[in-house]
C-alpha atoms as a PDB file:
ATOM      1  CA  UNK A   1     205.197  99.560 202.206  1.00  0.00           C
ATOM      2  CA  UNK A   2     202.591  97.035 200.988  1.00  0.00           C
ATOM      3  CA  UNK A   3     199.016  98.938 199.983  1.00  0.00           C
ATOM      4  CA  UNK A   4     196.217  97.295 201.901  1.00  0.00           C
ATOM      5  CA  UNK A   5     193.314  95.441 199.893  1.00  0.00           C
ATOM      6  CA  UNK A   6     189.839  96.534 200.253  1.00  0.00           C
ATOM      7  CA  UNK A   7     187.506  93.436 201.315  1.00  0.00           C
ATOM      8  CA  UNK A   8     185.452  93.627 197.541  1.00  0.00           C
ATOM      9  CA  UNK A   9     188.672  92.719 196.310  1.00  0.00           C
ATOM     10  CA  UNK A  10     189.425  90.071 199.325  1.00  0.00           C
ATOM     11  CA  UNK A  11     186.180  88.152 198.638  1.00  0.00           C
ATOM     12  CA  UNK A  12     186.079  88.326 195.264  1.00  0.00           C
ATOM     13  CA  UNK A  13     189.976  86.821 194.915  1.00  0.00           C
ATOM     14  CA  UNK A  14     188.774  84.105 197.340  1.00  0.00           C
ATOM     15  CA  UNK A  15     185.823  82.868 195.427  1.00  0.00           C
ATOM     16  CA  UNK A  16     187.707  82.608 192.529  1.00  0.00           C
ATOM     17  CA  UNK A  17     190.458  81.096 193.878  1.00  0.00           C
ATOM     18  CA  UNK A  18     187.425  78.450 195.361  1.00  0.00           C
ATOM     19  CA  UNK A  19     185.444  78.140 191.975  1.00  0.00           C
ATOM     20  CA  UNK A  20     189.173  77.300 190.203  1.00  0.00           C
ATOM     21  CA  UNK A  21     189.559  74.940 192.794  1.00  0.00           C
ATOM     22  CA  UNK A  22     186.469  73.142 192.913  1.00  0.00           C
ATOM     23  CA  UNK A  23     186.319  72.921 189.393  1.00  0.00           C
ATOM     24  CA  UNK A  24     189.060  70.591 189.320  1.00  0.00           C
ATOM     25  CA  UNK A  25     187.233  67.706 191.488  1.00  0.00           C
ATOM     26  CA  UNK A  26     184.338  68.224 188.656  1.00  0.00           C
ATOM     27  CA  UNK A  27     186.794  68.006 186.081  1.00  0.00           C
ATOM     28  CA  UNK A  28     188.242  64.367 187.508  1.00  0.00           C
ATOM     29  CA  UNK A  29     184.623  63.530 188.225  1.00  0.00           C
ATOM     30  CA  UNK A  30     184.204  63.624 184.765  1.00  0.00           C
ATOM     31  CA  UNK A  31     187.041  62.017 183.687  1.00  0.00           C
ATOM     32  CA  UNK A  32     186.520  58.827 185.503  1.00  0.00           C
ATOM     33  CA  UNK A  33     183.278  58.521 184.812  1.00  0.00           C
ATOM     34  CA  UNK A  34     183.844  58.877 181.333  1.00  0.00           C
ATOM     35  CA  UNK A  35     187.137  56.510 181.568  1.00  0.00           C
ATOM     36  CA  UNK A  36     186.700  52.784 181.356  1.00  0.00           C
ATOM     37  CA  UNK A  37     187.397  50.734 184.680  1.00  0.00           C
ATOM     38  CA  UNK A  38     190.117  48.916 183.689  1.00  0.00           C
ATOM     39  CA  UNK A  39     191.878  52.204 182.276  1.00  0.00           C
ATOM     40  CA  UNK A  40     192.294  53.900 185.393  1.00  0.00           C
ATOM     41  CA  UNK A  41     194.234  51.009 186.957  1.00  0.00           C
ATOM     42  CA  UNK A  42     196.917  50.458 183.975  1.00  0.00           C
ATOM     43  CA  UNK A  43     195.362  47.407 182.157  1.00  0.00           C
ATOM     44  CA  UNK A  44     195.050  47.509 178.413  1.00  0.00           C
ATOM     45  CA  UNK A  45     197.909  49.566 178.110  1.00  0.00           C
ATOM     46  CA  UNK A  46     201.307  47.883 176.027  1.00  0.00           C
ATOM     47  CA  UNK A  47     203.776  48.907 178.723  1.00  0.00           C
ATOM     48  CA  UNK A  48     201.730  47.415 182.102  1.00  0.00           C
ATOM     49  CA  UNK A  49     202.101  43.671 181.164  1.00  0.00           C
END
């Protein structure tokens, strides 16, 4: 038998589970702001010639 979950415990698993999430898109944001343009495509690199 599975023990129900009280609703403190509902929301507060679901807005972590959204800040984790959301976090992500700022983390990429970041990243490609920070990259340089030609980076993100595979120029510059040895191996994409």
């Amino acid at each position: 038998m599975t023990r129900a979950s009280s609703p403190a415990l509902l929301v507060t698993q679901f807005v972590l589970t959204g800040l984790i999430w959301g976090s992500s898109f700022l983390f990429m944001k970041v990243a490609l702001e920070g990259s340089a343009p030609g980076r993100s495509r595979g120029r510059g690199s040895s191996w994409a010639r």
